[in-house]
C-alpha atoms as a PDB file:
ATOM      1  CA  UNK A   1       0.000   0.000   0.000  1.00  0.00           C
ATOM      2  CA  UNK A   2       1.094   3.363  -0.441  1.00  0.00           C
ATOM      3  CA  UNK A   3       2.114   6.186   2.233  1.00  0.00           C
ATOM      4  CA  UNK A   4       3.586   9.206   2.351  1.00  0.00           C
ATOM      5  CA  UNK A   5       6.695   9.460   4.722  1.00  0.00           C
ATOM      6  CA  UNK A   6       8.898  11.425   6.644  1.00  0.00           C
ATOM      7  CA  UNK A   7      12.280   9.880   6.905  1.00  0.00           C
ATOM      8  CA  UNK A   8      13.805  13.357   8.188  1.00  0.00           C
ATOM      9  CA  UNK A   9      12.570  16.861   9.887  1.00  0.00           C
ATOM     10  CA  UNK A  10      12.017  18.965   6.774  1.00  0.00           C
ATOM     11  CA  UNK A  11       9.863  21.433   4.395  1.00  0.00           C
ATOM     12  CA  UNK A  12       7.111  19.635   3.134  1.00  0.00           C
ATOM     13  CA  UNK A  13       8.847  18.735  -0.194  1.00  0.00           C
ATOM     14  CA  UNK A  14      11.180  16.108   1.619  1.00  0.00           C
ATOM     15  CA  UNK A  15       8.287  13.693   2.001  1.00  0.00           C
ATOM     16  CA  UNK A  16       8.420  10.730  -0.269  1.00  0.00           C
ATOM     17  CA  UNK A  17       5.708   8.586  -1.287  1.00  0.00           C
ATOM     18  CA  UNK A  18       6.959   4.750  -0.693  1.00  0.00           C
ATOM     19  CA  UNK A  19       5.257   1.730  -0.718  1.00  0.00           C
ATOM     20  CA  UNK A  20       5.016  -0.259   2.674  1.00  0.00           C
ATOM     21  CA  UNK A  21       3.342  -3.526   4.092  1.00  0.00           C
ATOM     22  CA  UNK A  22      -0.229  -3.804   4.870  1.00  0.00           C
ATOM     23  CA  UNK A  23      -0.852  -3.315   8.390  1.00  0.00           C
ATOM     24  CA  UNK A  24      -1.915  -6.263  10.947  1.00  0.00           C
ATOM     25  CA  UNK A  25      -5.155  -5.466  13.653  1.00  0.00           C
ATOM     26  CA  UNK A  26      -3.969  -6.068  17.037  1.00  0.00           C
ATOM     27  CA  UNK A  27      -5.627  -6.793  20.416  1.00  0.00           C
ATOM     28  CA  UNK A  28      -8.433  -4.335  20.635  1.00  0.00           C
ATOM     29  CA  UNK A  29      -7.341  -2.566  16.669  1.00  0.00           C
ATOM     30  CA  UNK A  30      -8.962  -2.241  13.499  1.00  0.00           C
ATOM     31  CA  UNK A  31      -7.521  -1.607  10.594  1.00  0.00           C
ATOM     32  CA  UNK A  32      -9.285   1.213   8.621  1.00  0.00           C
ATOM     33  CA  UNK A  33      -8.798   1.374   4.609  1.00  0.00           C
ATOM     34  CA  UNK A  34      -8.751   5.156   4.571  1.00  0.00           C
ATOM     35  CA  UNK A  35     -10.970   7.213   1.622  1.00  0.00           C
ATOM     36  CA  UNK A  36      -9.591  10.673   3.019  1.00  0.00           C
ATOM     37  CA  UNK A  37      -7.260  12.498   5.657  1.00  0.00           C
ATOM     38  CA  UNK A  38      -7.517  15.886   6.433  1.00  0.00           C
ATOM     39  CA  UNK A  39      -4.336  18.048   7.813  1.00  0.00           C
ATOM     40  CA  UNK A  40      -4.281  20.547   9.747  1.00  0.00           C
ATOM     41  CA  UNK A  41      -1.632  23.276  11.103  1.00  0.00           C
ATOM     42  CA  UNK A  42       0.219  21.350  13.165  1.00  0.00           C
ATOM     43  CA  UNK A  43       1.276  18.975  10.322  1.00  0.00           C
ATOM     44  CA  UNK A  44       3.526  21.859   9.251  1.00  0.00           C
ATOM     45  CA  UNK A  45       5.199  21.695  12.626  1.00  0.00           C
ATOM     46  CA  UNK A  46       5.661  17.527  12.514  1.00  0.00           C
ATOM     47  CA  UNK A  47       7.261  17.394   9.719  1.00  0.00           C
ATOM     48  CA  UNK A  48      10.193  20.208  10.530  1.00  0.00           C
ATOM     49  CA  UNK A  49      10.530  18.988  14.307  1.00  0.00           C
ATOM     50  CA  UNK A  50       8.475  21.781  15.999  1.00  0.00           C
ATOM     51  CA  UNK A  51       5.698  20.114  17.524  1.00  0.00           C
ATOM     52  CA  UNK A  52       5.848  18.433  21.024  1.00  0.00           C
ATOM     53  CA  UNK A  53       5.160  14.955  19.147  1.00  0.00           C
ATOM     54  CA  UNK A  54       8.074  13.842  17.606  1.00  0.00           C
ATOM     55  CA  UNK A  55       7.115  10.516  16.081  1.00  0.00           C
ATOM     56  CA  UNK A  56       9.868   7.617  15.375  1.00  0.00           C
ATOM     57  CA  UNK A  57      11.558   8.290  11.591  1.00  0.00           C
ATOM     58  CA  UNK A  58       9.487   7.120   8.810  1.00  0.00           C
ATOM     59  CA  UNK A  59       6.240   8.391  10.162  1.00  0.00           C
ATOM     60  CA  UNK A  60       3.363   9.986   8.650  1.00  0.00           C
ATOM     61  CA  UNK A  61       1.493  12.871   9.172  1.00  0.00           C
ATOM     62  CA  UNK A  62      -1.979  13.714   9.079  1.00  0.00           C
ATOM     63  CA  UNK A  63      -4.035  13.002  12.325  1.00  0.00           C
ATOM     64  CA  UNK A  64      -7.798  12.600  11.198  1.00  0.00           C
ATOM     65  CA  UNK A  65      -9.270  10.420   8.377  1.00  0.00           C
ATOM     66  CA  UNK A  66     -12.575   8.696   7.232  1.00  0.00           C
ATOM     67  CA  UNK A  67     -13.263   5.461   5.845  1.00  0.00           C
ATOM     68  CA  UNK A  68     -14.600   1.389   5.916  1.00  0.00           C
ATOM     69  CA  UNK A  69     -13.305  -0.775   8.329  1.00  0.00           C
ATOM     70  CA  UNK A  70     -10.965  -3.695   6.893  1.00  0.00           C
ATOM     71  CA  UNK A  71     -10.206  -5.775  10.092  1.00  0.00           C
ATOM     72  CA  UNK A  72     -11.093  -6.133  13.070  1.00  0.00           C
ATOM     73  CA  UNK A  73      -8.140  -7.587  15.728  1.00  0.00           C
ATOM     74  CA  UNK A  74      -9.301  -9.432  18.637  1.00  0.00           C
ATOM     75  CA  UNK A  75     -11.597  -8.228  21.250  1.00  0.00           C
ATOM     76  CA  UNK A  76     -12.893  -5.302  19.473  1.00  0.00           C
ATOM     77  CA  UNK A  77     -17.049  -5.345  19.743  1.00  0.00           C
ATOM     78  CA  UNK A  78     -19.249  -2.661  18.987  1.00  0.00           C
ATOM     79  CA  UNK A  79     -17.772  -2.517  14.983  1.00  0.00           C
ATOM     80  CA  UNK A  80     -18.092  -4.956  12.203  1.00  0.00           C
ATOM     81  CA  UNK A  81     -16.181  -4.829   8.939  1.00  0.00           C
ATOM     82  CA  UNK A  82     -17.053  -2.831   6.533  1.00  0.00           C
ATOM     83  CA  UNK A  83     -18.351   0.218   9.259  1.00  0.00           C
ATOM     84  CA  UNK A  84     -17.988   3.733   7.899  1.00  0.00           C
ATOM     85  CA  UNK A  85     -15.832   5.445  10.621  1.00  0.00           C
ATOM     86  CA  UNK A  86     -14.116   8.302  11.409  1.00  0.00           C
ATOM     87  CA  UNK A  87     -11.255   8.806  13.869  1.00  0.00           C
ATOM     88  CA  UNK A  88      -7.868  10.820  15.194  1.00  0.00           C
ATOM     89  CA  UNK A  89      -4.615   8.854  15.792  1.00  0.00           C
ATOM     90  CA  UNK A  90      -2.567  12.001  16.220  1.00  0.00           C
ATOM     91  CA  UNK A  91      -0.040  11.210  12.768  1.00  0.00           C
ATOM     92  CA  UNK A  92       0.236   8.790  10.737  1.00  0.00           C
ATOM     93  CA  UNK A  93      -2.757   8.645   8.485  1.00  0.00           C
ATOM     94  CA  UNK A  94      -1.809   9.675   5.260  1.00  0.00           C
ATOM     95  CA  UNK A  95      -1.722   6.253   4.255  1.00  0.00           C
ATOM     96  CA  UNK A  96      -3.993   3.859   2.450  1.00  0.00           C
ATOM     97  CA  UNK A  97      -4.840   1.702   5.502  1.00  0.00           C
ATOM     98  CA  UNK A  98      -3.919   2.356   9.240  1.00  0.00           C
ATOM     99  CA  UNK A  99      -4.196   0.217  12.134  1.00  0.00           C
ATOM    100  CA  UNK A 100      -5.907   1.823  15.367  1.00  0.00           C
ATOM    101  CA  UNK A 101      -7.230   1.359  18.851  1.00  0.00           C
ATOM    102  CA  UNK A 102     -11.173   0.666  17.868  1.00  0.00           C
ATOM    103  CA  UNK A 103     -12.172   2.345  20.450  1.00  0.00           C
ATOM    104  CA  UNK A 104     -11.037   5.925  19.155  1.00  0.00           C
ATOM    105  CA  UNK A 105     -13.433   4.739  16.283  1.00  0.00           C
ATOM    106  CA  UNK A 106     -16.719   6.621  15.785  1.00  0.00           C
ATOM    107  CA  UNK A 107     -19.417   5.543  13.032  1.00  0.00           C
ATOM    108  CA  UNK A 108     -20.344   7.942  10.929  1.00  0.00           C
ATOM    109  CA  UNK A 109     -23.937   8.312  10.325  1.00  0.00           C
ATOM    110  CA  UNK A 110     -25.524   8.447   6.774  1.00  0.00           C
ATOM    111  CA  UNK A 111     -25.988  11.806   5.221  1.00  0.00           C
ATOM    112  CA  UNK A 112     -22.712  13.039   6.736  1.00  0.00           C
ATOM    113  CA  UNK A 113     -19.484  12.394   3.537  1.00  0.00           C
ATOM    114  CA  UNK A 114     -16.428  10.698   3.691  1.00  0.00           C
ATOM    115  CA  UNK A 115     -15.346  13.941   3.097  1.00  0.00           C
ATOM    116  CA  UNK A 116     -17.278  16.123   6.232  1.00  0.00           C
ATOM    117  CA  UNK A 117     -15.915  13.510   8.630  1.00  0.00           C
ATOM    118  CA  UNK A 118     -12.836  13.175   7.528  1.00  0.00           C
ATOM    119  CA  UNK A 119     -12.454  16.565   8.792  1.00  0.00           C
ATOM    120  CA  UNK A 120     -14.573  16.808  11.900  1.00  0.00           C
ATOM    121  CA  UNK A 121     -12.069  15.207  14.780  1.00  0.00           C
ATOM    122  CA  UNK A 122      -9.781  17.620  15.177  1.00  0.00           C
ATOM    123  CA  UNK A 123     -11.025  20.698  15.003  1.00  0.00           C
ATOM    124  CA  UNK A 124     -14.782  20.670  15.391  1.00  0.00           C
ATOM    125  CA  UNK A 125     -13.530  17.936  18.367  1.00  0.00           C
ATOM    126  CA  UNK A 126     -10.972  20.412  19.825  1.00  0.00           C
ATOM    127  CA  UNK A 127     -13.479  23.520  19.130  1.00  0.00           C
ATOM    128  CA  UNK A 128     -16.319  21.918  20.775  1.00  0.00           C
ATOM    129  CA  UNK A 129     -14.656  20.961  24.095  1.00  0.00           C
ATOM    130  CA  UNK A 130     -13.192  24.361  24.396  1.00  0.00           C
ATOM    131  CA  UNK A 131     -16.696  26.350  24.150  1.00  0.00           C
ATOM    132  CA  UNK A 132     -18.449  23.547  26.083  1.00  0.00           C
ATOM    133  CA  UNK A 133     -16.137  22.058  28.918  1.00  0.00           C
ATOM    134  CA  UNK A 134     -13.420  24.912  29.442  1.00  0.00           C
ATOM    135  CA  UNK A 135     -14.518  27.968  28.157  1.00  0.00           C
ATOM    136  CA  UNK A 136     -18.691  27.252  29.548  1.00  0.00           C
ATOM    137  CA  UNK A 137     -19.655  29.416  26.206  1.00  0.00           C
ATOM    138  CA  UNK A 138     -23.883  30.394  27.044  1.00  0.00           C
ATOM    139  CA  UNK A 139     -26.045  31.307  24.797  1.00  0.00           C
ATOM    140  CA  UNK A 140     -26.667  35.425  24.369  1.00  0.00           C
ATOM    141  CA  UNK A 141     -22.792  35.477  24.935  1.00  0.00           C
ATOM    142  CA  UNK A 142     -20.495  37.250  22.361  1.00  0.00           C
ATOM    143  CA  UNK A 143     -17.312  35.275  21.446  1.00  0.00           C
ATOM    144  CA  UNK A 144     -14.494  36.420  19.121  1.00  0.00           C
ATOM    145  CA  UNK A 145     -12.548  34.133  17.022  1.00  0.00           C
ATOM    146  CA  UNK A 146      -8.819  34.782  16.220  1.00  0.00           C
ATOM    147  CA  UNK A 147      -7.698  33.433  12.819  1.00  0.00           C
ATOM    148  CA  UNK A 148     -11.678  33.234  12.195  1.00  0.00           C
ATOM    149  CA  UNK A 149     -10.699  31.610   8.589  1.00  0.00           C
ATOM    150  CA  UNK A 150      -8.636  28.747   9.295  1.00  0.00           C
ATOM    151  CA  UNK A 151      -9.709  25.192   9.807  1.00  0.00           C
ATOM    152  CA  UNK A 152     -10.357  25.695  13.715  1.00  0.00           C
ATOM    153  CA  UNK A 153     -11.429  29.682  13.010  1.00  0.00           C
ATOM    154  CA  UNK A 154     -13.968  28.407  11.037  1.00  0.00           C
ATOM    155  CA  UNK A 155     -15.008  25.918  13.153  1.00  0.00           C
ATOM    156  CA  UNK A 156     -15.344  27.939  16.139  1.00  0.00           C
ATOM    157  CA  UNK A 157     -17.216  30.501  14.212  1.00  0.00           C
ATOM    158  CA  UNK A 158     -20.121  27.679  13.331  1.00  0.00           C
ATOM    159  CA  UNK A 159     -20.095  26.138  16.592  1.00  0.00           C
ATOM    160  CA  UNK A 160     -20.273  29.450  18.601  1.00  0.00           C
ATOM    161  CA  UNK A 161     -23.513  30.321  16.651  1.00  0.00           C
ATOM    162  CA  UNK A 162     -24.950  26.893  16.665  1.00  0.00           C
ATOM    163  CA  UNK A 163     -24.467  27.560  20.695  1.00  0.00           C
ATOM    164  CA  UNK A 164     -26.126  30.428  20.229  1.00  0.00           C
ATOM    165  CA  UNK A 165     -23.380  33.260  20.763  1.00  0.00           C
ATOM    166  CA  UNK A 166     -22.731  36.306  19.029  1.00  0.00           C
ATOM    167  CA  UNK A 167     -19.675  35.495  16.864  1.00  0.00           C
ATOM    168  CA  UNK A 168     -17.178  38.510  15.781  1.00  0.00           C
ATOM    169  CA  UNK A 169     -14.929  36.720  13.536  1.00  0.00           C
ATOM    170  CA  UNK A 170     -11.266  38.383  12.985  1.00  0.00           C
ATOM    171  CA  UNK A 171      -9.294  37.770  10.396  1.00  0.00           C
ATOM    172  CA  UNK A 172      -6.279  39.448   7.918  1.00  0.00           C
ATOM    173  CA  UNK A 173      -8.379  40.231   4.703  1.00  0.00           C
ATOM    174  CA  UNK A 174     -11.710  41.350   4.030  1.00  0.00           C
ATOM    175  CA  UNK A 175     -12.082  38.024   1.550  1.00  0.00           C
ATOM    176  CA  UNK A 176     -11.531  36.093   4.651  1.00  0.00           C
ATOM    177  CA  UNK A 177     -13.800  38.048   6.639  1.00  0.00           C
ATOM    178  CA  UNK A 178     -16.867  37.553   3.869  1.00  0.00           C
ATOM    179  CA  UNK A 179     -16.170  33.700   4.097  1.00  0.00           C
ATOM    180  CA  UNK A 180     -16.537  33.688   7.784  1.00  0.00           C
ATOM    181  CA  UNK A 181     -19.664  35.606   7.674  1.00  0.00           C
ATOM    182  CA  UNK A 182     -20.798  33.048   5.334  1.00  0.00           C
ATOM    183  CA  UNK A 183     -20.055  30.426   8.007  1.00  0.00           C
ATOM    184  CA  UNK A 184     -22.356  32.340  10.880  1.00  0.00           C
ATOM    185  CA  UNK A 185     -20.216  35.137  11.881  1.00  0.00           C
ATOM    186  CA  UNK A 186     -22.439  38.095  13.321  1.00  0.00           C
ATOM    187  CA  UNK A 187     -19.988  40.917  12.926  1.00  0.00           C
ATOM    188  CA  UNK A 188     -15.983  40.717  11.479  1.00  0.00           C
ATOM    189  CA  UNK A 189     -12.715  42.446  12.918  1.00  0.00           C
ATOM    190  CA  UNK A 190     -10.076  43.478  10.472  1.00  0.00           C
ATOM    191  CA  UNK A 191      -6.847  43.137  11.617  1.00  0.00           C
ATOM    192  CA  UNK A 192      -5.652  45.799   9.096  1.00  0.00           C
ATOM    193  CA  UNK A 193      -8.200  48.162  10.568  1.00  0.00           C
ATOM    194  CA  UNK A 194      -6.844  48.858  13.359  1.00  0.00           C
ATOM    195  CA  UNK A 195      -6.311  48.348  17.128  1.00  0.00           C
ATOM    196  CA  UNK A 196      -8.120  44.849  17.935  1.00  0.00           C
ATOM    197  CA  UNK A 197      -8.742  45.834  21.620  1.00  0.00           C
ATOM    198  CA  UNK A 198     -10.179  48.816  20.484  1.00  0.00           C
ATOM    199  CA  UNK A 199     -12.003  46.973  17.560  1.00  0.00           C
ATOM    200  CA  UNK A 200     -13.296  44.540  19.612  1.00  0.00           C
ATOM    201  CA  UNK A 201     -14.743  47.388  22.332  1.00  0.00           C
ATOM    202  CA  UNK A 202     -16.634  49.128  19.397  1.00  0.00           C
ATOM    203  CA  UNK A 203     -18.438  45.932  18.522  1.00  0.00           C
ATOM    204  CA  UNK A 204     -19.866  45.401  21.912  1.00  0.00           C
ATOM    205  CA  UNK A 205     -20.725  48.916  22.685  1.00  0.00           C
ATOM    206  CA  UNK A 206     -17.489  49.152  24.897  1.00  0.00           C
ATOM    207  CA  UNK A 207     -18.543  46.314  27.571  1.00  0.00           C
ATOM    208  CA  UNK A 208     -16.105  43.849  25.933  1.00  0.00           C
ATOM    209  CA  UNK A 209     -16.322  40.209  24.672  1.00  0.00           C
ATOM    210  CA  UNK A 210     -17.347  37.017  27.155  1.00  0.00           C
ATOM    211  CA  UNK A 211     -15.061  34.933  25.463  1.00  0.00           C
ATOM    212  CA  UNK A 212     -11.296  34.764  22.762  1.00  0.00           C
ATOM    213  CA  UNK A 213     -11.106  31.796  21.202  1.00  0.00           C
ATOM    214  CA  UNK A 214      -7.476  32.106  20.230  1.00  0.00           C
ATOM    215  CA  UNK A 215      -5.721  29.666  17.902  1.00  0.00           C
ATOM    216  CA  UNK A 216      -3.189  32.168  17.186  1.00  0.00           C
ATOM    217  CA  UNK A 217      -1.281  33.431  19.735  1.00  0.00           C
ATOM    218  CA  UNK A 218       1.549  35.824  18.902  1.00  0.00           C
ATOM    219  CA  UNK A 219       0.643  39.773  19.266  1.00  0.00           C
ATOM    220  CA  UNK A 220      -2.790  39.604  18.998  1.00  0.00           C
ATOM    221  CA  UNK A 221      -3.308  37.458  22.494  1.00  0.00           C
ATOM    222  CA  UNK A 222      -2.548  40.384  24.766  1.00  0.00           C
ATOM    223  CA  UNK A 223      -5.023  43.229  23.342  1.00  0.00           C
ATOM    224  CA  UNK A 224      -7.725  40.509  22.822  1.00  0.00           C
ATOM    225  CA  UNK A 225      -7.446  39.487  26.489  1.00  0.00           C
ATOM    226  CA  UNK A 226      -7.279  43.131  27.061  1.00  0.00           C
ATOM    227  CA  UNK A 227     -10.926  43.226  25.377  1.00  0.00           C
ATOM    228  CA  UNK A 228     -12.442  40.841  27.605  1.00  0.00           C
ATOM    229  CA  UNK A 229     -15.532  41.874  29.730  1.00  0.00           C
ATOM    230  CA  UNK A 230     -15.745  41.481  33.438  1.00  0.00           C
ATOM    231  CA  UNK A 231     -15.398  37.321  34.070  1.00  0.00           C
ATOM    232  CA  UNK A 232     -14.552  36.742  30.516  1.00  0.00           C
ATOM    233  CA  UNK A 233     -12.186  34.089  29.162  1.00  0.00           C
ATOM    234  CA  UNK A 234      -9.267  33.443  27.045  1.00  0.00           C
ATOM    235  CA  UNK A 235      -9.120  29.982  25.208  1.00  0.00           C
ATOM    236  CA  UNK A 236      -5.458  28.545  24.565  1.00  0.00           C
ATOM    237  CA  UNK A 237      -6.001  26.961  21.990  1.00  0.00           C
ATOM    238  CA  UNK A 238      -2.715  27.063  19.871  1.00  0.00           C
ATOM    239  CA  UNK A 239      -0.046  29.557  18.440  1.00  0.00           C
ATOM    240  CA  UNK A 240      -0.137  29.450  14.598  1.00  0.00           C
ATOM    241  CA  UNK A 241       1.895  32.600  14.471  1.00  0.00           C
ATOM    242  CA  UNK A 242       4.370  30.908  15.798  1.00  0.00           C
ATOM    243  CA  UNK A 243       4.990  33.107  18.904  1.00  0.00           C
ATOM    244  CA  UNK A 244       4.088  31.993  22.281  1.00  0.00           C
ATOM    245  CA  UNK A 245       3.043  35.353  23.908  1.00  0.00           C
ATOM    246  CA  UNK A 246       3.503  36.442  27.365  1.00  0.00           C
ATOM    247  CA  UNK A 247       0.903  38.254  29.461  1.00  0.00           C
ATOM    248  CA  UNK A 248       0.737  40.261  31.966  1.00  0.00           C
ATOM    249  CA  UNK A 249      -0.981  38.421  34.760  1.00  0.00           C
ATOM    250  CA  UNK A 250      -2.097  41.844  36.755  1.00  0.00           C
ATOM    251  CA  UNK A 251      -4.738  41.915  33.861  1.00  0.00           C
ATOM    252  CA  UNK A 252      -6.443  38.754  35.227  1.00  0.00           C
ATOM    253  CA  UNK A 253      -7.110  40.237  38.555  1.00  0.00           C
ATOM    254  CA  UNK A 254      -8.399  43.411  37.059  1.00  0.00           C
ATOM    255  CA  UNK A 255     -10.904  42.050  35.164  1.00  0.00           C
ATOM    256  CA  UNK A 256     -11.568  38.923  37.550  1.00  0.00           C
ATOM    257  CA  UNK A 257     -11.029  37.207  34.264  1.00  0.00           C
ATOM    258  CA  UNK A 258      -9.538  33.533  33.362  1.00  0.00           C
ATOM    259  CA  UNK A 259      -6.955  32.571  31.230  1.00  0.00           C
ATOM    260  CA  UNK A 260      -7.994  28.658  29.966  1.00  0.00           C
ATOM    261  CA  UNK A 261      -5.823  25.550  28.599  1.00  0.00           C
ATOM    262  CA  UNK A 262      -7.641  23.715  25.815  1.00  0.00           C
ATOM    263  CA  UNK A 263      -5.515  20.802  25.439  1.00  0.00           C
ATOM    264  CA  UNK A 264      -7.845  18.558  23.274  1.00  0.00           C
ATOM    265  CA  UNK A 265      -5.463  15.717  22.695  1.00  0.00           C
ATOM    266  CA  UNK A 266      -4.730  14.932  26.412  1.00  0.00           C
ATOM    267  CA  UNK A 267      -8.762  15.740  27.101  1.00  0.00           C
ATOM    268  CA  UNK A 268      -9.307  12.520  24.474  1.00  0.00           C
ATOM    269  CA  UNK A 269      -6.969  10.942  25.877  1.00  0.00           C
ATOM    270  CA  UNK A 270      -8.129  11.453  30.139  1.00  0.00           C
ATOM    271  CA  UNK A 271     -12.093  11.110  29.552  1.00  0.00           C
ATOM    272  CA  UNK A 272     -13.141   9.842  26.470  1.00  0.00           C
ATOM    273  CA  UNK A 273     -16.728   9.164  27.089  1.00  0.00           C
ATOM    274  CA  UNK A 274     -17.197  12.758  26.959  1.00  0.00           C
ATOM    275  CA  UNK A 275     -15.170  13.034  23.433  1.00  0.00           C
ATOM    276  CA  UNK A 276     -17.648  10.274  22.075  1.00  0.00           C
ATOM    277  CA  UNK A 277     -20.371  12.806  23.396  1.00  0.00           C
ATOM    278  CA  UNK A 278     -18.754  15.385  21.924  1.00  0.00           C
ATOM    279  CA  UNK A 279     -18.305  13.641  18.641  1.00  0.00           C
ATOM    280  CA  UNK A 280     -21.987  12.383  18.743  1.00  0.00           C
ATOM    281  CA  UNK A 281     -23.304  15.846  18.980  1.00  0.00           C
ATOM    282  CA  UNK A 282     -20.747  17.462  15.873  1.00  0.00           C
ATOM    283  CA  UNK A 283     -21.786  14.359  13.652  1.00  0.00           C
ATOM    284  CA  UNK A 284     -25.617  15.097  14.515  1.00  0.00           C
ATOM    285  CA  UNK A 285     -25.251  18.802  13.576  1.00  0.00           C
ATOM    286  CA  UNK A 286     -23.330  17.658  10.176  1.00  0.00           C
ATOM    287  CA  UNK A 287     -26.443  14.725   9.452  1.00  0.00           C
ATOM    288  CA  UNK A 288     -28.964  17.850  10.218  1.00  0.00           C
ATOM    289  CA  UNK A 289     -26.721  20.350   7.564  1.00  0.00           C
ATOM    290  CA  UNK A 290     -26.053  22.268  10.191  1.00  0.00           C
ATOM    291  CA  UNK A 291     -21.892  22.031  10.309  1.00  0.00           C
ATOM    292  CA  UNK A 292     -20.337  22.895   6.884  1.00  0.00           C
ATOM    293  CA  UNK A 293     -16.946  21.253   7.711  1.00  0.00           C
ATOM    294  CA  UNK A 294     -16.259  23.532   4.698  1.00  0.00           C
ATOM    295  CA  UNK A 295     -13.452  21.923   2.466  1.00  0.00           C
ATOM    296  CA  UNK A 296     -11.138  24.327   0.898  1.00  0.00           C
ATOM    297  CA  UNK A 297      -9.337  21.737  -1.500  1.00  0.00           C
ATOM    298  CA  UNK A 298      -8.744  18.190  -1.580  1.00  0.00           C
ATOM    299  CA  UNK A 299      -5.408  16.785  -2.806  1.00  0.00           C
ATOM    300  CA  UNK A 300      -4.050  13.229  -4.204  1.00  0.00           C
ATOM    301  CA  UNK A 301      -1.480  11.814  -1.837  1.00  0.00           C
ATOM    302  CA  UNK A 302       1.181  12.223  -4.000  1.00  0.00           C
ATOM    303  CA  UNK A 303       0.875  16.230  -3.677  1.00  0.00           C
ATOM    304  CA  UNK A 304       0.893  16.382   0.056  1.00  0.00           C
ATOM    305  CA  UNK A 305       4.137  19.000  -0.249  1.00  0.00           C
ATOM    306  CA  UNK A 306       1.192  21.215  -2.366  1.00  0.00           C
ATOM    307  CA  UNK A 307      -1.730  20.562   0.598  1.00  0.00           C
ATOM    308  CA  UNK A 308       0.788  20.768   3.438  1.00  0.00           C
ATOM    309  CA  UNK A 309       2.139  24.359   1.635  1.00  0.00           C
ATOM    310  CA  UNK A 310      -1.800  25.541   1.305  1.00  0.00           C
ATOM    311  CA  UNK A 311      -1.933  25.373   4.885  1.00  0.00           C
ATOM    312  CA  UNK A 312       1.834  26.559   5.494  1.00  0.00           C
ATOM    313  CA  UNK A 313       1.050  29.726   3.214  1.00  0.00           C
ATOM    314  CA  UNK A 314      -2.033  30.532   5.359  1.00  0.00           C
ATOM    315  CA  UNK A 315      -4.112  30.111   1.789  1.00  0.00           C
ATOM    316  CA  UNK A 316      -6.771  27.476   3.095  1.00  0.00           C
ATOM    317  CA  UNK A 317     -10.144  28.418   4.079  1.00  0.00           C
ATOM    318  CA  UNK A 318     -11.247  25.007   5.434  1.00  0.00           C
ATOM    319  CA  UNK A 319     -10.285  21.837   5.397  1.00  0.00           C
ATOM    320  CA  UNK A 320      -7.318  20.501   3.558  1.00  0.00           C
ATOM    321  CA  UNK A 321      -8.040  16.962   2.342  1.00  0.00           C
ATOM    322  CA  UNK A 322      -5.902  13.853   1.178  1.00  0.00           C
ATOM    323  CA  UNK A 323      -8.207  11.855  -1.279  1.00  0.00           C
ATOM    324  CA  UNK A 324      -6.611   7.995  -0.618  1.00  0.00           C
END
């Protein structure tokens, strides 16, 4: 079968597509014939040695995926071959078949694509726990999104209004800023505008926002917690801009506000009934047509360097697909 690998910490154009043995279900695995992987942002960081998972040499990326199951090992109930499922296995599925703990398994319901769930696990999965478990998001609450275009800006934007917030999407271009209005975004912050604390103030009539979903980080984290209303919280949720920014903690007590981890992959990891909840409730909302899980381009696997560099170049709007 084929796979694309990373033998060494490089740009994107250093993986190689090889061909490698079929894998084997073990105790409590199935082995899932994949029809597509998504990426995401981190998948830039993998593959040059800047994540904090640094996989064994050849691995490879790509951390979500859809398709049929192919084998089941032994002890694995609940799942029968053939099962459309989706899952997250953290790296390692852009390949034609991986083998998995079943349990990190969901089925995916009919009316929801290979495509929509190949892309729901990380994002929508990490979104979702961060508005409902750690950031306690309510509905009439107004929530602003950081990087509102992006895979998780996006998916924060549709989930916020599905909670019933008020979303003000932000983002670095006015083209971005349409398609996140497009995805439920009440109002949209230019970053090119102006002053984002300031921004941010206008928009809610100077009382502030209740919640920052920030997937950013860099020098946008500080005036955005500087924007939050009395009891308001920050959500850590990454730092695409590659800085990890460091606040002043006197503005915590001032606004009696909290600064909140979102660490989705431990959270999966530490209580995973509630991520099957969570996943329940994101694959209802995509049967009902109510989650987009827009997709912004899907790619062969032999031009992952070209999907990994959409991403990488801050181009996508959506999900970035492998088509296996």
């Amino acid at each position: 079968m084929k796979a694309a690998l990373c033998h060494a910490y490089g740009p994107p154009d250093s993986l190689t597509i090889e061909n490698v043995a079929e894998p084997v279900a073990g105790p409590g695995e199935a082995v899932v014939a994949i029809s597509f992987a998504a990426l995401n942002f981190f998948d830039t960081l993998i593959i040059a040695g800047r994540y904090q998972v640094k996989p064994a040499f050849p691995f490879s990326p790509a951390g979500e995926f859809c398709g049929r199951i192919a084998a089941l090992g032994e002890g694995v109930t609940g799942f029968a071959v053939g099962d459309r499922v989706c899952g997250y296995s953290g790296y390692g599925a852009a390949r034609e078949k991986i083998a998995i703990t079943a349990s990190g398994l969901t089925k995916v319901p009919d009316g929801v694509s290979d495509e929509t769930a190949a892309g729901l696990t990380i994002a929508y999965g990490t979104t979702i726990h961060a508005l409902r478990q750690r950031g306690r998001l309510a509905p009439g609450e107004t929530m602003a999104v950081l990087g509102a275009s992006g895979g998780t800006g996006l998916a924060a934007v549709e989930i916020g209004a599905l909670m019933g917030a008020k979303v003000i999407a932000c983002a670095s271009s006015a083209e971005k800023l349409d398609f996140a209005r497009k995805a439920g975004a009440h109002e949209t912050f230019d970053y090119a505008a102006g002053d984002l604390r300031e921004g941010l103030k206008q928009l809610t009539g100077g009382r502030g926002v209740d919640v920052v979903y920030d997937a950013v980080g860099g020098s946008n984290s500080e005036p955005a917690l500087r924007s939050l209303a009395w009891k308001g919280r920050l959500l850590v949720i990454g730092f695409a801009a590659g800085e990890i920014p460091k606040i002043p903690l006197n503005l915590t007590l001032l606004k009696g506000c909290d600064i909140v981890g979102v660490f989705w992959g431990d959270f999966v990891r530490r209580e995973p009934e509630m991520q099957r909840e969570n996943m329940a409730q994101l694959l209802d909302w995509a049967a009902a047509g109510r989650l987009s899980a827009s997709v912004h381009k899907t790619y062969p696997l032999d031009r992952i360097a070209d999907a990994i560099g959409e991403i990488a170049g801050r181009r996508a709007q959506g999900k970035v697909l492998l088509r296996l």
